[in-house]
N, C-alpha and C. Protein backbone atom coordinates (compact mmCIF):
# COMPACT_ATOMS: atom_id res chain seq x y z
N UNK A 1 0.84 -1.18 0.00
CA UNK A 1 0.00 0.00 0.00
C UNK A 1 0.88 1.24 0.00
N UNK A 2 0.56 2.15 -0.73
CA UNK A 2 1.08 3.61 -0.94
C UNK A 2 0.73 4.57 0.18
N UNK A 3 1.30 4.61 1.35
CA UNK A 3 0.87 5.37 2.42
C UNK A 3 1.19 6.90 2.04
N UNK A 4 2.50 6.94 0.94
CA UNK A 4 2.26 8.55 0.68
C UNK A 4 1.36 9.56 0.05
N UNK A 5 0.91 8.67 -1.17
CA UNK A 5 -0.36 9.28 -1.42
C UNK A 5 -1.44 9.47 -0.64
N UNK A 6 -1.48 8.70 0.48
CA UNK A 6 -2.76 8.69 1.64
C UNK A 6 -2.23 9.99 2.28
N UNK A 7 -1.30 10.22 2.81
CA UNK A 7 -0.94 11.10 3.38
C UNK A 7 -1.04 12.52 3.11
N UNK A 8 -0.54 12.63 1.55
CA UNK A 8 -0.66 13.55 0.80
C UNK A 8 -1.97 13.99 0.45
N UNK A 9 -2.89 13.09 0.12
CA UNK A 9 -4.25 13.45 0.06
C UNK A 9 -4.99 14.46 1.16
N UNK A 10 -4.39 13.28 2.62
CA UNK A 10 -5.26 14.00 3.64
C UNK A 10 -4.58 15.54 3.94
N UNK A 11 -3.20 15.76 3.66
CA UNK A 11 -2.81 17.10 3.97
C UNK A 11 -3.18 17.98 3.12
N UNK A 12 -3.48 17.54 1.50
CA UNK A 12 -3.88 18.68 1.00
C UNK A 12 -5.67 18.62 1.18
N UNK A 13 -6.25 18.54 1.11
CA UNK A 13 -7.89 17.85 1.41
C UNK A 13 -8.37 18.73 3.02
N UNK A 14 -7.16 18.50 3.90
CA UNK A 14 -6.99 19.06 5.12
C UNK A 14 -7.01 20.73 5.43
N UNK A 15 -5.78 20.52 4.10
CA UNK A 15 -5.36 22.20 4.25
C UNK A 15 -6.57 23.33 3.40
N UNK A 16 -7.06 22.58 2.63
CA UNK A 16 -7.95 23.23 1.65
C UNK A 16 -9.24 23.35 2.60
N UNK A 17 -9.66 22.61 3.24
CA UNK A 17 -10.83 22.55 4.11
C UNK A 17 -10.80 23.44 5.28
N UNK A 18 -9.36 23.35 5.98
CA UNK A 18 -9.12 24.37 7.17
C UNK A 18 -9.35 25.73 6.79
N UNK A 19 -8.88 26.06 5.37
CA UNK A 19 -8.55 27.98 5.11
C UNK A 19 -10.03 27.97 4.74
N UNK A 20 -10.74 27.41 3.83
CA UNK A 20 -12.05 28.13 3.39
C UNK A 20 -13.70 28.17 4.71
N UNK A 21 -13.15 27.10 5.74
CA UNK A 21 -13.92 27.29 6.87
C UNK A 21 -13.45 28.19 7.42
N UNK A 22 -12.33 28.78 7.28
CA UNK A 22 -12.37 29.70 8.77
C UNK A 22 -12.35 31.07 7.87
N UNK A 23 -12.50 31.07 6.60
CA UNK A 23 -12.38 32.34 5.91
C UNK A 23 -14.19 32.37 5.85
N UNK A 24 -14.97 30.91 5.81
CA UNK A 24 -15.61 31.10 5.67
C UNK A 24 -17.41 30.63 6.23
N UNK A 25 -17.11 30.08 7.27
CA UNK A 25 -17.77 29.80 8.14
C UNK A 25 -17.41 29.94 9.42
N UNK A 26 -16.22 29.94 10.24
CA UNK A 26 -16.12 29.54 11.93
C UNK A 26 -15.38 30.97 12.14
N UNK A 27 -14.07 31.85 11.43
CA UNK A 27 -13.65 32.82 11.61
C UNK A 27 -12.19 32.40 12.83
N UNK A 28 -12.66 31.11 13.52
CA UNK A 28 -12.02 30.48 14.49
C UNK A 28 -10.74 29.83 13.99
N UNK A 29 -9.36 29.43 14.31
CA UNK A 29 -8.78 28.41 13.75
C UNK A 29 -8.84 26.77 14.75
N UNK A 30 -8.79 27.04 15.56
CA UNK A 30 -9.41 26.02 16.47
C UNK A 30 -10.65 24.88 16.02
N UNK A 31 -11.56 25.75 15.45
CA UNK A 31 -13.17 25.07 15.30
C UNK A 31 -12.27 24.73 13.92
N UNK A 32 -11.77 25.58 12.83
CA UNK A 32 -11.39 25.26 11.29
C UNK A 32 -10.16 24.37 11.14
N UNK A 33 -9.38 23.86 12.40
CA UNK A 33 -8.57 22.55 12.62
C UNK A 33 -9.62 21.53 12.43
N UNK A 34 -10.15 21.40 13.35
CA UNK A 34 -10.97 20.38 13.95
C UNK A 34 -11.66 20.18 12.21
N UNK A 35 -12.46 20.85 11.90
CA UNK A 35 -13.30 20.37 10.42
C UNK A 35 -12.52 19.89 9.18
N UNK A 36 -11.04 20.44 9.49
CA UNK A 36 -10.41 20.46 8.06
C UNK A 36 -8.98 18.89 8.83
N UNK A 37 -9.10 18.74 9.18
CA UNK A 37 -8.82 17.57 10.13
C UNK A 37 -9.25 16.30 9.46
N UNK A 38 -10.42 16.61 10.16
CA UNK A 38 -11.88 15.61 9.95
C UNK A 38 -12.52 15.15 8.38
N UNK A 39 -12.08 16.18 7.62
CA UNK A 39 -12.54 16.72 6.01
C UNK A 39 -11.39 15.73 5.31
N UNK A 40 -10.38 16.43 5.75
CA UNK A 40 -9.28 15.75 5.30
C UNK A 40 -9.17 14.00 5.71
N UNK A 41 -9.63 13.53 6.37
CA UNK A 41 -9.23 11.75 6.76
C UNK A 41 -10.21 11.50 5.68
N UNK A 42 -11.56 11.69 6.10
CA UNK A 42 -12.87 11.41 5.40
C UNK A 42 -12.54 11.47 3.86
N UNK A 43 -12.13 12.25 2.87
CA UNK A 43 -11.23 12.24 1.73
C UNK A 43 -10.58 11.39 1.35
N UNK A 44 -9.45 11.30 2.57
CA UNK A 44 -8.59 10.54 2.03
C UNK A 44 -8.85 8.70 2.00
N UNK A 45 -9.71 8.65 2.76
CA UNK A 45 -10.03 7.23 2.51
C UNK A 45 -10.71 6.97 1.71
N UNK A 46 -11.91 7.60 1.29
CA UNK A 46 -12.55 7.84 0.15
C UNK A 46 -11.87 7.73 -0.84
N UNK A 47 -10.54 8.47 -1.25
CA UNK A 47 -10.19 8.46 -2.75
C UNK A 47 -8.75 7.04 -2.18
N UNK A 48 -8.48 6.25 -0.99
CA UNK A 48 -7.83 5.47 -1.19
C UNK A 48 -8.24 4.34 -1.53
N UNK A 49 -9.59 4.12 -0.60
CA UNK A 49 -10.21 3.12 -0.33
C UNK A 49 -11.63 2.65 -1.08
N UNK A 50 -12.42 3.63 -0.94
CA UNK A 50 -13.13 3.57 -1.40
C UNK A 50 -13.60 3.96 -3.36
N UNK A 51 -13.08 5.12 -3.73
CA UNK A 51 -13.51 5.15 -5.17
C UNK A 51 -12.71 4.43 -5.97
N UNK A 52 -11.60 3.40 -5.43
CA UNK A 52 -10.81 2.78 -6.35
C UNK A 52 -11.67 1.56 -6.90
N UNK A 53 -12.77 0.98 -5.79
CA UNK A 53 -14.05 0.10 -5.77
C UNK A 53 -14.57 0.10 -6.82
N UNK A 54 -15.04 1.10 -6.89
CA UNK A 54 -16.05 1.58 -8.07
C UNK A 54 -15.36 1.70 -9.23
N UNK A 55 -14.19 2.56 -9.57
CA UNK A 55 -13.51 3.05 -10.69
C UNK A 55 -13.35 0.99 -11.52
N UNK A 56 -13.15 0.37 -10.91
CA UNK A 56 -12.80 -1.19 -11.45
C UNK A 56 -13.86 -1.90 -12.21
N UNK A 57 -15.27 -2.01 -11.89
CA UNK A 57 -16.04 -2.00 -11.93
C UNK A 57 -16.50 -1.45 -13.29
């Protein structure tokens, strides 16, 4: 398994999710960790784990 692309996913997925919540919903960076955190795992398993499923298919 390619753990760097997992990684890479969730940091950019992460980082993209943190700046536009707090630019654009929370104003907080605290609350816009926590979502862009969370944004980012949820992503990244998705495009590791899960849409590779389907794409075969």
């Amino acid at each position: 398994m390619d753990y760097k692309k997992f990684l890479l996913e969730f940091l950019f997925n992460g980082l993209i999710a943190t700046s536009l919540s707090f630019f654009f919903i929370y104003h907080d960076w605290n609350k816009s960790l926590i979502f862009g955190l969370g944004f980012g795992l949820l992503m990244a398993v998705f495009y590791r784990f899960i849409l590779p499923r389907f794409k075969k298919k």
